[in-house]
N, C-alpha and C. Protein backbone atom coordinates (compact mmCIF):
# COMPACT_ATOMS: atom_id res chain seq x y z
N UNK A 1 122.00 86.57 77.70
CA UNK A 1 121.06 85.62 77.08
C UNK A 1 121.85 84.73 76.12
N UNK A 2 121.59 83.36 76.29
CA UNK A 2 122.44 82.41 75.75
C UNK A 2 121.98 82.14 74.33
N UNK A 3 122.49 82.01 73.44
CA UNK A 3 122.19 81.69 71.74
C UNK A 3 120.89 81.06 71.47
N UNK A 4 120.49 79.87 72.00
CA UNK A 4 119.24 79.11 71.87
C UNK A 4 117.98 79.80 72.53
N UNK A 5 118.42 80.77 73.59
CA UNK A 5 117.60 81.41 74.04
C UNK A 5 117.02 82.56 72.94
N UNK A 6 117.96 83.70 73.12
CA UNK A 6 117.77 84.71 72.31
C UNK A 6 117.08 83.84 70.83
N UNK A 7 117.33 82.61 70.22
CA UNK A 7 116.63 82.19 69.00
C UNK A 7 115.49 82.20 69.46
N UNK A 8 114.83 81.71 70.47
CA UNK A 8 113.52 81.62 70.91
C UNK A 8 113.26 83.04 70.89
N UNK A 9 112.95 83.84 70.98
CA UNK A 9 112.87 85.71 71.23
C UNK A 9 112.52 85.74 69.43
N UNK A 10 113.69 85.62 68.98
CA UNK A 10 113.84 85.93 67.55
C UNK A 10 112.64 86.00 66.79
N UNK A 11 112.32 84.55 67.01
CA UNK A 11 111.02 83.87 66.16
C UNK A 11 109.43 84.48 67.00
N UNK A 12 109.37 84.77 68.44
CA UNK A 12 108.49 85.21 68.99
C UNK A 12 108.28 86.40 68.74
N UNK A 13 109.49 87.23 68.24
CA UNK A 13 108.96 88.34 68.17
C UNK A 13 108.28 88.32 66.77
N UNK A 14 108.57 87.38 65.37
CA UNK A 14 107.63 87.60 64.49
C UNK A 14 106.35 87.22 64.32
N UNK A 15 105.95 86.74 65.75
CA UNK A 15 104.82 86.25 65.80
C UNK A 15 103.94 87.18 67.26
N UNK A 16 104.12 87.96 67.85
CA UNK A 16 103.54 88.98 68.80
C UNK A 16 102.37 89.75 68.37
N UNK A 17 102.53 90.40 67.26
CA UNK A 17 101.30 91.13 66.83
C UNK A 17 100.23 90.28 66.84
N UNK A 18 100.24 89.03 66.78
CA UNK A 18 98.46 88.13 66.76
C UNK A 18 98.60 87.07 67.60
N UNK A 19 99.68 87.19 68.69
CA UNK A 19 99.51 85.81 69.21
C UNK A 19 99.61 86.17 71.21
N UNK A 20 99.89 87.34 71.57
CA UNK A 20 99.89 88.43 72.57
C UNK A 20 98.59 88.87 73.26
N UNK A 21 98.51 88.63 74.11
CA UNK A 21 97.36 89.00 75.26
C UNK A 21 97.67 90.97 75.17
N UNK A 22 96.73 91.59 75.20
CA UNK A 22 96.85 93.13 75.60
C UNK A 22 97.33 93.30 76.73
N UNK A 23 97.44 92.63 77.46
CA UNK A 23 97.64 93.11 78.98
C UNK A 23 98.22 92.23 79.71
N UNK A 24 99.04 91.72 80.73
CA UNK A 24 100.02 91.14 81.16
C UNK A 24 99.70 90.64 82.69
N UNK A 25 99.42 89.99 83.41
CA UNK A 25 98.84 89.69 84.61
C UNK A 25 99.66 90.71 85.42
N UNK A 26 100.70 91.35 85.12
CA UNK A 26 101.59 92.04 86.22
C UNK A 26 100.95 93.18 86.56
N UNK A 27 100.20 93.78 85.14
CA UNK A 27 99.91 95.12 85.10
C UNK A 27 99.19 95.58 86.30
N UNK A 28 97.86 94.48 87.03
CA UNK A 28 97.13 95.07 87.80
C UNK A 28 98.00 95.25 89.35
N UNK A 29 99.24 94.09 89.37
CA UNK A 29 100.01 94.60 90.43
C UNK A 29 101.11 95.76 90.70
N UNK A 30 101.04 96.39 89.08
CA UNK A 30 101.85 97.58 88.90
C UNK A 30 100.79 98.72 89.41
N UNK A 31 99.67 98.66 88.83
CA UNK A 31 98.99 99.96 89.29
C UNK A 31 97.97 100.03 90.68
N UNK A 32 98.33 98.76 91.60
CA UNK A 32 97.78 98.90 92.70
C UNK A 32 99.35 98.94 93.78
N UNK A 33 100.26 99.13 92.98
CA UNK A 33 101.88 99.44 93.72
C UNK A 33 101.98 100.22 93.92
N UNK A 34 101.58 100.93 92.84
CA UNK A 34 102.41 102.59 92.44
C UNK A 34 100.96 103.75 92.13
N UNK A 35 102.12 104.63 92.80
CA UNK A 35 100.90 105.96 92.38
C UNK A 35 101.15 106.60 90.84
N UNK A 36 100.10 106.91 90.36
CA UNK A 36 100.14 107.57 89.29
C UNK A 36 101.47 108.64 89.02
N UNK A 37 102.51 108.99 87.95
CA UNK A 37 103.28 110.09 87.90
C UNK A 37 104.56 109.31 88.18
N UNK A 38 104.59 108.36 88.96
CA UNK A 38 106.34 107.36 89.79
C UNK A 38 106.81 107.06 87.50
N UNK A 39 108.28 107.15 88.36
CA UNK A 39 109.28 106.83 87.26
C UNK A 39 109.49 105.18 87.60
N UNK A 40 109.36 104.54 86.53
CA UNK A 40 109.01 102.76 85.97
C UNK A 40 109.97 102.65 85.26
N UNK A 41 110.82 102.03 85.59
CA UNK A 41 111.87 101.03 84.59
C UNK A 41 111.28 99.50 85.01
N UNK A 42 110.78 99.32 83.47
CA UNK A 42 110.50 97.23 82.94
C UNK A 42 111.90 96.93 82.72
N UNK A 43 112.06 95.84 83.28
CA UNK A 43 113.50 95.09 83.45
C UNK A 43 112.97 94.08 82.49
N UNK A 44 113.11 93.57 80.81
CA UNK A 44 112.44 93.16 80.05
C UNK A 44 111.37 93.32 79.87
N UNK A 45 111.58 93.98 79.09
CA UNK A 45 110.36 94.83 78.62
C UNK A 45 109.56 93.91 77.60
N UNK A 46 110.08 92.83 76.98
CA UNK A 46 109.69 92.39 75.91
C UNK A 46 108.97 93.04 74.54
N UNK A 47 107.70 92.75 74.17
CA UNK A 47 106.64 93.67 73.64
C UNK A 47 106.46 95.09 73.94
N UNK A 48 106.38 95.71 75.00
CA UNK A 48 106.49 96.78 75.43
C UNK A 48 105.39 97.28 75.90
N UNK A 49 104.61 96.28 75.79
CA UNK A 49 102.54 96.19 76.22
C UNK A 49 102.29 97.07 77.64
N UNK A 50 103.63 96.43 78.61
CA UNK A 50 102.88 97.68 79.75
C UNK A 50 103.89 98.47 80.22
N UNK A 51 104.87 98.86 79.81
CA UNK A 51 104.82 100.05 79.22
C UNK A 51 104.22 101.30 78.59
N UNK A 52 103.69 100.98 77.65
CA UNK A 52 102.76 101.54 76.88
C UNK A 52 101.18 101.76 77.90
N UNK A 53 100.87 100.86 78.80
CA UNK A 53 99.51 100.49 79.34
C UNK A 53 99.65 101.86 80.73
N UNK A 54 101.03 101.60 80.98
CA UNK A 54 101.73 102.60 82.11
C UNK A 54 101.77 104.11 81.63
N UNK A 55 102.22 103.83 80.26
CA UNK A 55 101.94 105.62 80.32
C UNK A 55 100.82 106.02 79.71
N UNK A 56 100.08 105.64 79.63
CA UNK A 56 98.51 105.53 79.29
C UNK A 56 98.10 105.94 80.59
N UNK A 57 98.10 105.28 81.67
CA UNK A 57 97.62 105.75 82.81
C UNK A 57 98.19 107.21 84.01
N UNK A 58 99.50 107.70 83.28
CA UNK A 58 100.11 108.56 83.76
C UNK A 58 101.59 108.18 84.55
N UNK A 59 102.30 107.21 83.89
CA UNK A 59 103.35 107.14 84.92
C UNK A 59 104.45 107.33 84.08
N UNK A 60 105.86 107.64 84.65
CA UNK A 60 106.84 108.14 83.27
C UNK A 60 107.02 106.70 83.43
N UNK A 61 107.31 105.88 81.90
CA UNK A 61 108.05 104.90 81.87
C UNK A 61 109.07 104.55 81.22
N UNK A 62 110.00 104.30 81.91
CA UNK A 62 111.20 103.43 80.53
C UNK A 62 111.44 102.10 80.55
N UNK A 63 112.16 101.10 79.63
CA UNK A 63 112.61 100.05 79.83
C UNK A 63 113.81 99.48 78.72
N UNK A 64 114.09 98.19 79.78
CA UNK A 64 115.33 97.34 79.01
C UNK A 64 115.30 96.55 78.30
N UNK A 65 115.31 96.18 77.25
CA UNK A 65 115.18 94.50 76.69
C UNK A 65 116.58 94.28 75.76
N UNK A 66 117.08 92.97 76.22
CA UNK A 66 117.92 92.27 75.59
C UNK A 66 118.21 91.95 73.84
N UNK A 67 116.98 91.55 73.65
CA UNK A 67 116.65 91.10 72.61
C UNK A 67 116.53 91.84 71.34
N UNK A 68 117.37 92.28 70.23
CA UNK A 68 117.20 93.24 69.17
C UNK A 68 115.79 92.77 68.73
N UNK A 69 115.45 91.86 68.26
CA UNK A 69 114.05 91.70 67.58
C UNK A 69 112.71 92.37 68.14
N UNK A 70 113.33 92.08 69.66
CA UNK A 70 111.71 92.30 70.66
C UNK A 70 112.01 93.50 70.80
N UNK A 71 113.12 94.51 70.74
CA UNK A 71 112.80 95.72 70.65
C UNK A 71 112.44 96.48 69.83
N UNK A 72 112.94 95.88 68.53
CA UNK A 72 112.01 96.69 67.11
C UNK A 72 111.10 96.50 67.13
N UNK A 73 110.30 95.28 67.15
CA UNK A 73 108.74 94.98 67.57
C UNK A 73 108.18 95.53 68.14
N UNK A 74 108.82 95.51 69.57
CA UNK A 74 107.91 96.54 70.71
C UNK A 74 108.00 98.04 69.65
N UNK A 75 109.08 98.20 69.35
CA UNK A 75 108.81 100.20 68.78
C UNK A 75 107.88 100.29 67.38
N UNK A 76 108.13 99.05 67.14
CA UNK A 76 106.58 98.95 65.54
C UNK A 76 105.25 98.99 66.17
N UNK A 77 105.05 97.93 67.46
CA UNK A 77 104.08 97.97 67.92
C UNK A 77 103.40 99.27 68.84
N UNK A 78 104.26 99.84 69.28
CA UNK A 78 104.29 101.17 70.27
C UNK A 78 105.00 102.43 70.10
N UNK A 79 104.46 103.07 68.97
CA UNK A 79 105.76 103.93 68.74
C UNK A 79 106.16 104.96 69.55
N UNK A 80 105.15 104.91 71.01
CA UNK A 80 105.24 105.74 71.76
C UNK A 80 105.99 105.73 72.70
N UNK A 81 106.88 104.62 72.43
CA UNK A 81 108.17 104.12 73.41
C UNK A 81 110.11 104.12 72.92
N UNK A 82 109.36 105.37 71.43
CA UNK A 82 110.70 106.05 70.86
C UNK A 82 111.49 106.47 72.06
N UNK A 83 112.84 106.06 72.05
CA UNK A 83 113.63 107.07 73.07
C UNK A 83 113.77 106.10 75.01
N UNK A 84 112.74 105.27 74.67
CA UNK A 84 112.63 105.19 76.36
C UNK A 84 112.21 103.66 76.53
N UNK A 85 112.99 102.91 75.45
CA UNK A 85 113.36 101.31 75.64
C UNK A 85 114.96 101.37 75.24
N UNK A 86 115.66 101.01 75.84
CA UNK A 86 116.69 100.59 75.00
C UNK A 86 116.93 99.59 75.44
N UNK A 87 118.78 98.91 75.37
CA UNK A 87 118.90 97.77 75.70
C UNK A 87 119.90 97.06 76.72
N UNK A 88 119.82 96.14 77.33
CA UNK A 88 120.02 95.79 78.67
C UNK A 88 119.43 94.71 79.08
N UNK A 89 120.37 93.73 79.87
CA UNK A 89 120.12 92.53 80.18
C UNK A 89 121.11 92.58 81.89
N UNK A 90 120.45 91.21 82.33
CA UNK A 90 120.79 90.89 83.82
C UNK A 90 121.86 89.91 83.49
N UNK A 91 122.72 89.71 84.46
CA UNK A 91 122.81 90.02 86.01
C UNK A 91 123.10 91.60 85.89
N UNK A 92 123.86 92.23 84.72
CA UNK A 92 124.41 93.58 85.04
C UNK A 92 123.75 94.61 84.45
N UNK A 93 123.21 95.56 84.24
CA UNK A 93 122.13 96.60 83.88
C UNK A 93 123.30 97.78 83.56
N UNK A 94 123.88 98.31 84.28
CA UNK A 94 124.48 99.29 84.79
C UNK A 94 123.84 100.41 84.85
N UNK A 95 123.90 101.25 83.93
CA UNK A 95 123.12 102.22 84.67
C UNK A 95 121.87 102.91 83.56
N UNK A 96 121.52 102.44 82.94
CA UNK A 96 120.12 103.02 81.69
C UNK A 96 119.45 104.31 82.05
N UNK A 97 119.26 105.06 80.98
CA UNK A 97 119.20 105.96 81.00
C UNK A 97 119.27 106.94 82.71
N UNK A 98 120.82 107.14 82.53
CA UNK A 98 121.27 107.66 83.49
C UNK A 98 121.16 109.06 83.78
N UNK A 99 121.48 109.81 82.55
CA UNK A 99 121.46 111.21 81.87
C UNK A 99 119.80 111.78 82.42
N UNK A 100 118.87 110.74 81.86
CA UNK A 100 117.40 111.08 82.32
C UNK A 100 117.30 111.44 83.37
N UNK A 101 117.89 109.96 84.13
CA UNK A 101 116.99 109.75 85.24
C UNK A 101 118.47 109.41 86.89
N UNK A 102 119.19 110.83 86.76
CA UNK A 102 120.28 110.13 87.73
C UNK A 102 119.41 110.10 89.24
N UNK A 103 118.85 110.39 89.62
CA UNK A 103 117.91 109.95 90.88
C UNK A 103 117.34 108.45 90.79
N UNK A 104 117.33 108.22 89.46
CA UNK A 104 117.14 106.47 89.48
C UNK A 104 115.45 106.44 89.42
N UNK A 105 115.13 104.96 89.86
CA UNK A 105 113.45 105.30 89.69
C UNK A 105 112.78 104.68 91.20
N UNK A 106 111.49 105.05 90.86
CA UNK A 106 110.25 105.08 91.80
C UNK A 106 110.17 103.52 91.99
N UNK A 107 110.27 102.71 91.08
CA UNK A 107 110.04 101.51 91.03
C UNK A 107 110.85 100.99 90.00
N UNK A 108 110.74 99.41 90.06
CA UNK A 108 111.46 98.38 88.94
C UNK A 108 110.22 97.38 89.08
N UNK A 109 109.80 96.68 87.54
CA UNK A 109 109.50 95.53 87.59
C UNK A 109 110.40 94.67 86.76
N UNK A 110 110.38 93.50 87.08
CA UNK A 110 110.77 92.23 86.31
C UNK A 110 110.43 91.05 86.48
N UNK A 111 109.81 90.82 84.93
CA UNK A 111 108.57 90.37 84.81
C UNK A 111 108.89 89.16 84.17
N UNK A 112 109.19 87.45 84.32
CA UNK A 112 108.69 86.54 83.75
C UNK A 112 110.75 87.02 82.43
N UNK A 113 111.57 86.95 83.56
CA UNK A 113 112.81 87.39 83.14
C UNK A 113 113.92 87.06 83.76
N UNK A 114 113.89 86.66 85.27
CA UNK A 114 114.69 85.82 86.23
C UNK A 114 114.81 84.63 85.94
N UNK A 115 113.99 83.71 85.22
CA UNK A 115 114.12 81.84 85.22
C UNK A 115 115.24 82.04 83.87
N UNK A 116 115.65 83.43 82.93
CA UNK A 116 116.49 83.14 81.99
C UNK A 116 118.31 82.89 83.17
N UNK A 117 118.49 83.75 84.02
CA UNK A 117 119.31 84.11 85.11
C UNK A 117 119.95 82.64 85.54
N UNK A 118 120.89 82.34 85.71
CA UNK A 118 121.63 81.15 85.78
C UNK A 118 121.64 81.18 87.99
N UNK A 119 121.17 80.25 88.62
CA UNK A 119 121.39 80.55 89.87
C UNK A 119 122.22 81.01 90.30
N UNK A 120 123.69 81.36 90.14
CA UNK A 120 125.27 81.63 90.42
C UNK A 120 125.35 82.94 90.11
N UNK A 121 124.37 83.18 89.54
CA UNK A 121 123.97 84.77 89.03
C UNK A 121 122.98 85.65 89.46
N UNK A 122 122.10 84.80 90.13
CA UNK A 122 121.06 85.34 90.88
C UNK A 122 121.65 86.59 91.61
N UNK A 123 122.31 86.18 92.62
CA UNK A 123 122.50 87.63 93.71
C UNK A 123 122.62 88.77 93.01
N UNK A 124 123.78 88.54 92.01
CA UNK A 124 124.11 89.72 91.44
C UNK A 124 122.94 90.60 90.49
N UNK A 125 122.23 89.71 89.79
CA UNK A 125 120.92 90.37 89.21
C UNK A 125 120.09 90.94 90.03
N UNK A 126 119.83 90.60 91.45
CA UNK A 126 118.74 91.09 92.27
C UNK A 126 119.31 92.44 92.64
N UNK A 127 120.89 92.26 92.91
CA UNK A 127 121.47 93.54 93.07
C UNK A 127 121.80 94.78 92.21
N UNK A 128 121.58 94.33 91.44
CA UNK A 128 121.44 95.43 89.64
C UNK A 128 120.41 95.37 89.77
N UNK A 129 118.98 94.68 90.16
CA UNK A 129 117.91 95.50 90.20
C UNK A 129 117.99 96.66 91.15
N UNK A 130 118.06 95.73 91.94
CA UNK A 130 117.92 97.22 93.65
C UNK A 130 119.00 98.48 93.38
N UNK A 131 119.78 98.58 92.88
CA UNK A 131 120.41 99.97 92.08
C UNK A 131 119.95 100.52 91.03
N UNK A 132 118.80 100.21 90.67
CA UNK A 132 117.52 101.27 89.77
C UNK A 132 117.34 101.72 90.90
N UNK A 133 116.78 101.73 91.79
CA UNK A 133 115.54 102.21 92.77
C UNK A 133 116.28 103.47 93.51
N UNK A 134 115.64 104.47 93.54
CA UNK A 134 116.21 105.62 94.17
C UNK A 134 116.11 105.19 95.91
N UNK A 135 117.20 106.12 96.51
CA UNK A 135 117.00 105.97 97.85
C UNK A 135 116.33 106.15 98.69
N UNK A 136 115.69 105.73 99.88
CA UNK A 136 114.13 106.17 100.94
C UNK A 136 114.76 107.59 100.98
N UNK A 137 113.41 108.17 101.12
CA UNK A 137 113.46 109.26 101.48
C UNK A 137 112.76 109.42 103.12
N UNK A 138 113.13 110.78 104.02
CA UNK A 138 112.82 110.57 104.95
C UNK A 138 111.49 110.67 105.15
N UNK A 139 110.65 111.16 103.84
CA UNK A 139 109.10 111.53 104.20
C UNK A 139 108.52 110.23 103.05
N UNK A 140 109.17 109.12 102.46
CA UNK A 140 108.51 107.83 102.37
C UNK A 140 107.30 107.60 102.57
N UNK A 141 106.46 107.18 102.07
CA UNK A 141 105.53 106.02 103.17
C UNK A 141 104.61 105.67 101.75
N UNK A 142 103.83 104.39 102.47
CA UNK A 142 103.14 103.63 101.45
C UNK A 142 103.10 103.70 99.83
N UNK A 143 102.64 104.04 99.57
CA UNK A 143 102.55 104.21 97.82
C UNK A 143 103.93 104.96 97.60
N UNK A 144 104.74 105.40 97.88
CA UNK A 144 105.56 106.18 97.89
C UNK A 144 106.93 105.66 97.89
N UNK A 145 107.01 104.40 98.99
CA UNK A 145 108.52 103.92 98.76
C UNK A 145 108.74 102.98 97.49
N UNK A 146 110.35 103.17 97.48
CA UNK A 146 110.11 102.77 96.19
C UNK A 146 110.36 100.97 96.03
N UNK A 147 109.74 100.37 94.74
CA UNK A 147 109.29 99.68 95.10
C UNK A 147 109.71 98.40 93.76
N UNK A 148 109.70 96.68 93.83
CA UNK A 148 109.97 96.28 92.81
C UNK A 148 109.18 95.21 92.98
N UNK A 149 109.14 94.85 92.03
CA UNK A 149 107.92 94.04 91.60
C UNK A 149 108.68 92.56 90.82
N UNK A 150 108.31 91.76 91.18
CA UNK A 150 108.90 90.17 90.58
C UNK A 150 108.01 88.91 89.82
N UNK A 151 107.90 88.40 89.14
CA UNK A 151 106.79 87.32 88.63
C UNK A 151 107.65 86.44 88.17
N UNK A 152 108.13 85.46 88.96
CA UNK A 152 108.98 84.00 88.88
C UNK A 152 108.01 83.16 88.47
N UNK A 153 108.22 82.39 87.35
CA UNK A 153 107.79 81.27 86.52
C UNK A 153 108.35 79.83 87.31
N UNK A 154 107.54 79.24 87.26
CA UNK A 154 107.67 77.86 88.21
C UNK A 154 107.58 76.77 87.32
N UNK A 155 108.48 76.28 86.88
CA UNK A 155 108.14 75.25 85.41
C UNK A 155 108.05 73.49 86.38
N UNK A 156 106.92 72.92 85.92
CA UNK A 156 107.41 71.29 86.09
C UNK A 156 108.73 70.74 85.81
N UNK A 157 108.96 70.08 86.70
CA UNK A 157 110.55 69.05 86.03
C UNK A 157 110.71 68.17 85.16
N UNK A 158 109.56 68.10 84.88
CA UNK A 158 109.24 67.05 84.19
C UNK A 158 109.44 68.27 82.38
N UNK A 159 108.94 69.30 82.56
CA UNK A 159 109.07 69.89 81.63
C UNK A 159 110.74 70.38 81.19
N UNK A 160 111.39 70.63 81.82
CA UNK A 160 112.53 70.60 81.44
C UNK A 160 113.48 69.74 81.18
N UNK A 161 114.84 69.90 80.35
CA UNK A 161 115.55 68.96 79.94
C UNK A 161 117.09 69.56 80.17
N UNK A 162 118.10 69.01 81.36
CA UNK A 162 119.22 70.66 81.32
C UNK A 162 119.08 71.62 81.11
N UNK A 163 117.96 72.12 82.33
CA UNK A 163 117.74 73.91 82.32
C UNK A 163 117.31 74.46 81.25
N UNK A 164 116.60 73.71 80.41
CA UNK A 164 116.27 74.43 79.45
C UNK A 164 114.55 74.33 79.15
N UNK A 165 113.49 74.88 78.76
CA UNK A 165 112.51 74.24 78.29
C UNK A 165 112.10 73.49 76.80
N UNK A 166 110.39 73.55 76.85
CA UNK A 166 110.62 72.87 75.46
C UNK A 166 110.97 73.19 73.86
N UNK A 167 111.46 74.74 74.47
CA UNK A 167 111.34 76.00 73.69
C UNK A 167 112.50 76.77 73.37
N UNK A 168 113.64 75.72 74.36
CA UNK A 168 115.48 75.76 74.30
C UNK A 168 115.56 76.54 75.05
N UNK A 169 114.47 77.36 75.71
CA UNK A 169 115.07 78.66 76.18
C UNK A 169 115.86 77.95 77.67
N UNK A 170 116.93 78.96 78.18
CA UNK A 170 117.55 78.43 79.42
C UNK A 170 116.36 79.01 79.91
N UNK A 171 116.60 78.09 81.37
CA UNK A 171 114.94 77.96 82.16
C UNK A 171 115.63 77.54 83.72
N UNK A 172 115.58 78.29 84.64
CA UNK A 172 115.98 78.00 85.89
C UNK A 172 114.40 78.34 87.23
N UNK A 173 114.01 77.30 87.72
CA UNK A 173 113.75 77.87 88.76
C UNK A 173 113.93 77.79 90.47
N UNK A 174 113.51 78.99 90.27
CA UNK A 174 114.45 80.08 91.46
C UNK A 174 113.05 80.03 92.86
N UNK A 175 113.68 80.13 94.08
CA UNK A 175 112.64 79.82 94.76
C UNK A 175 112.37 80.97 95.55
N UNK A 176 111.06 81.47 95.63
CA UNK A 176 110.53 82.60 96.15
C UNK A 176 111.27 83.04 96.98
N UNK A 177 111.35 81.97 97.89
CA UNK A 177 111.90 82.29 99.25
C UNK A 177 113.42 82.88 99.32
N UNK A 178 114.03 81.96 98.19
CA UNK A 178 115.55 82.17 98.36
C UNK A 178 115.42 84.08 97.77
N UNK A 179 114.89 84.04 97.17
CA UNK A 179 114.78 85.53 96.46
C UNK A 179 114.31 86.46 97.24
N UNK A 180 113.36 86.07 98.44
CA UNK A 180 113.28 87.33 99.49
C UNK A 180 114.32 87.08 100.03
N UNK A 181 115.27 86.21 100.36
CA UNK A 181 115.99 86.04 101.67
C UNK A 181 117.35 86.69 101.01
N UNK A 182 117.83 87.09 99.69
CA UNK A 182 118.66 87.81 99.24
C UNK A 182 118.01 89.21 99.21
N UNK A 183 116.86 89.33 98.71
CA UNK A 183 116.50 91.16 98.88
C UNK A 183 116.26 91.62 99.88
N UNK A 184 116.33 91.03 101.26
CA UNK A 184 116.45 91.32 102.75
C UNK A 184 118.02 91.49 102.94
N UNK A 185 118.83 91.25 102.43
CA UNK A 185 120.32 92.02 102.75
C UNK A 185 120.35 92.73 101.83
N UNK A 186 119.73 93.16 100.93
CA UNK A 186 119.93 94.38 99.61
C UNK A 186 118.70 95.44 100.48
N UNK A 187 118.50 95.48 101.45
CA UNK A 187 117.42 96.48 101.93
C UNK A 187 115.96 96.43 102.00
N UNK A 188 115.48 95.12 101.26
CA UNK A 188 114.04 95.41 100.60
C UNK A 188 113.19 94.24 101.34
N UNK A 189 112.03 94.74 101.83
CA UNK A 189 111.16 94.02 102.37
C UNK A 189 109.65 93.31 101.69
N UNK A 190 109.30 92.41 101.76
CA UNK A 190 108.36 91.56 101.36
C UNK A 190 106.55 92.01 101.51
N UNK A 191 106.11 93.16 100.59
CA UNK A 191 105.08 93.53 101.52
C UNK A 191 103.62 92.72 100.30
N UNK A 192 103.67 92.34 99.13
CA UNK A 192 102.76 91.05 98.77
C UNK A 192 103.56 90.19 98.21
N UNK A 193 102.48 89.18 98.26
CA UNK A 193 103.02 87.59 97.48
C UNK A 193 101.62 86.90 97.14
N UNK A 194 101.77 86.62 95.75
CA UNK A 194 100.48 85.80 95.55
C UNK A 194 101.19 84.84 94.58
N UNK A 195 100.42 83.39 94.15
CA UNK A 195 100.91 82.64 93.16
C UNK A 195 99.86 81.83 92.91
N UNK A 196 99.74 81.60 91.38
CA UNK A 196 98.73 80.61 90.81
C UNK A 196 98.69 79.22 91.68
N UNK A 197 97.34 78.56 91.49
CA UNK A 197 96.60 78.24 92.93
C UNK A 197 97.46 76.47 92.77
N UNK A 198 97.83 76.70 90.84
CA UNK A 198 98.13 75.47 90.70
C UNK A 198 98.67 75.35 89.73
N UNK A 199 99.70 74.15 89.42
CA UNK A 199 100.39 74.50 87.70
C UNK A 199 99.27 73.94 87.26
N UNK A 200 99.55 74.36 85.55
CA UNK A 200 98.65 74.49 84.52
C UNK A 200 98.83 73.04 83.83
N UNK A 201 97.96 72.13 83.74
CA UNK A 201 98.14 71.25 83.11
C UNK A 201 98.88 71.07 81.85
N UNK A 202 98.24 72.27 81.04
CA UNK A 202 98.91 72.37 79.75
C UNK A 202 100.10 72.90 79.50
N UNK A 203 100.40 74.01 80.71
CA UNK A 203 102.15 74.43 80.04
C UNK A 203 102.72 74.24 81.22
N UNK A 204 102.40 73.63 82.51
CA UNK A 204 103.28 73.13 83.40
C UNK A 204 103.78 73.94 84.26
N UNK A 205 103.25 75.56 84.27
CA UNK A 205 103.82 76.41 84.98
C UNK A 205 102.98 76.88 86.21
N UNK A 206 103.83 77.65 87.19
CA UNK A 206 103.15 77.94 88.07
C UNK A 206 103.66 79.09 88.12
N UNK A 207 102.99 80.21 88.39
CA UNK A 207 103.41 81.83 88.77
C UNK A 207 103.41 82.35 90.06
N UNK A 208 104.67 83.08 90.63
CA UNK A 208 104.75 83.65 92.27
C UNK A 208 104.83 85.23 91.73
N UNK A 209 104.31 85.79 91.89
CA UNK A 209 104.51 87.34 92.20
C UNK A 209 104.52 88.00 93.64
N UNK A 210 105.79 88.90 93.52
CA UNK A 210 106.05 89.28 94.99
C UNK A 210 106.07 90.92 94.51
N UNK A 211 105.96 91.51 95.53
CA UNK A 211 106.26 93.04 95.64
C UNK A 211 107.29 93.43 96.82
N UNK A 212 107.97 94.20 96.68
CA UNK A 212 109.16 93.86 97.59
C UNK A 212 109.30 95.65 97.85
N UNK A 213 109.31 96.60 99.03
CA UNK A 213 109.28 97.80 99.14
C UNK A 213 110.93 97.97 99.42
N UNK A 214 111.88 98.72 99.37
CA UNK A 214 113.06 99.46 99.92
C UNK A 214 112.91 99.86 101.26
N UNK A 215 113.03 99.21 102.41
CA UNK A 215 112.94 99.95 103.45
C UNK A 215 114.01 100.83 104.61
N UNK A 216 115.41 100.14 103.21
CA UNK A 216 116.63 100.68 104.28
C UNK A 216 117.60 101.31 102.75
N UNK A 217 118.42 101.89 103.27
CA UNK A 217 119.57 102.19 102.06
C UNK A 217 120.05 100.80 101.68
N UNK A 218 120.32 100.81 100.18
CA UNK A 218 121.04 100.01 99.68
C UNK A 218 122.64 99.83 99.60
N UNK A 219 122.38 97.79 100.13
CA UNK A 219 123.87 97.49 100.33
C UNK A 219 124.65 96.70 99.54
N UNK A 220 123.87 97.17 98.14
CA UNK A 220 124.43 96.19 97.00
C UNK A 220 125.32 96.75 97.06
């Protein structure tokens, strides 16, 4: 995360406690993904909102966030995420809580965290995701394989100024397509896709969420 970026984080995180939705549009595609009990690593975790919403409902969760501010925040705001946020950023992850979890996890989301990702960097981030995800197993199936979850931000051009928004943050966007057509040589297949019907007049964005299952060993 580049300097002007991470400043944007800084200042957001002293403003989260009253300015934060409870709940995250991802959440309802996390718990119609996954079965109750699956091990969840948030690939920016930010706030730590579903996280917290996740193990509320029964699932083990951990996560990564970059950002020192947004992780003290998230642990002021959630103290129930002592131990099982730490920190970590893309393209390279390596291996987070490894000791826990060396089988890796049930799932990955990353959520509204790829448009920071420089395109030249893309592959390699998609491929540090897909090395969370434990390997198919031979008795797999539906709710069961494991699985990652994506929500790419679609900004107007008009809204940006050199990759950046109005908010400094670096701002790239990345096109659905090109992003299945790299997690189809990392093993992983395309099983939803939905996206807002239209950008938003007021902040110019448009949202793609994909769900993407593991259906072969990984060839990151």
């Amino acid at each position: 995360m580049d300097a002007r970026t991470a400043a944007f984080y800084d200042g957001y995180a002293r403003q989260l406690a009253g300015s934060e939705a409870r709940r995250s549009a991802m959440l309802d595609h996390l718990t119609a993904t996954l079965a109750p009990g699956a091990r969840v690593l948030d690939v920016g975790a930010g706030s730590g909102r579903d996280m917290a919403a996740l193990m509320d409902l029964g699932f083990e969760v951990f996560g990564v966030e970059p950002n020192a501010a947004m992780r003290s925040t998230a642990l002021r705001l959630q103290p129930a995420l002592a131990g099982r946020l730490a920190e970590g950023a893309l393209p390279d992850l390596g291996n987070p809580f490894h000791e826990r979890h060396p089988q890796r996890f049930d799932a990955v989301v990353c959520s509204a965290v790829l448009m920071h990702v420089a395109p030249a960097d893309l592959p390699r981030a998609l491929a540090s995701l897909m090395r969370q995800l434990r390997p198919c197993a031979a008795d797999d199936g539906g709710l069961q394989r494991p699985a990652l979850l994506i929500s790419l931000p679609e900004m107007a051009a008009n809204q940006l100024d050199d990759d950046r928004d109005a908010d400094g943050r670096r701002f790239h966007n990345h096109d659905p397509a090109a992003v299945q057509a790299l997690l189809a040589d990392l093993g992983a297949t395309l099983e939803r896709a939905s996206s807002s019907d239209a950008v938003l007049a007021s902040a110019g964005t448009r949202w793609h969420t994909r769900v993407f299952r593991r259906t072969a060993p990984s060839r990151c």
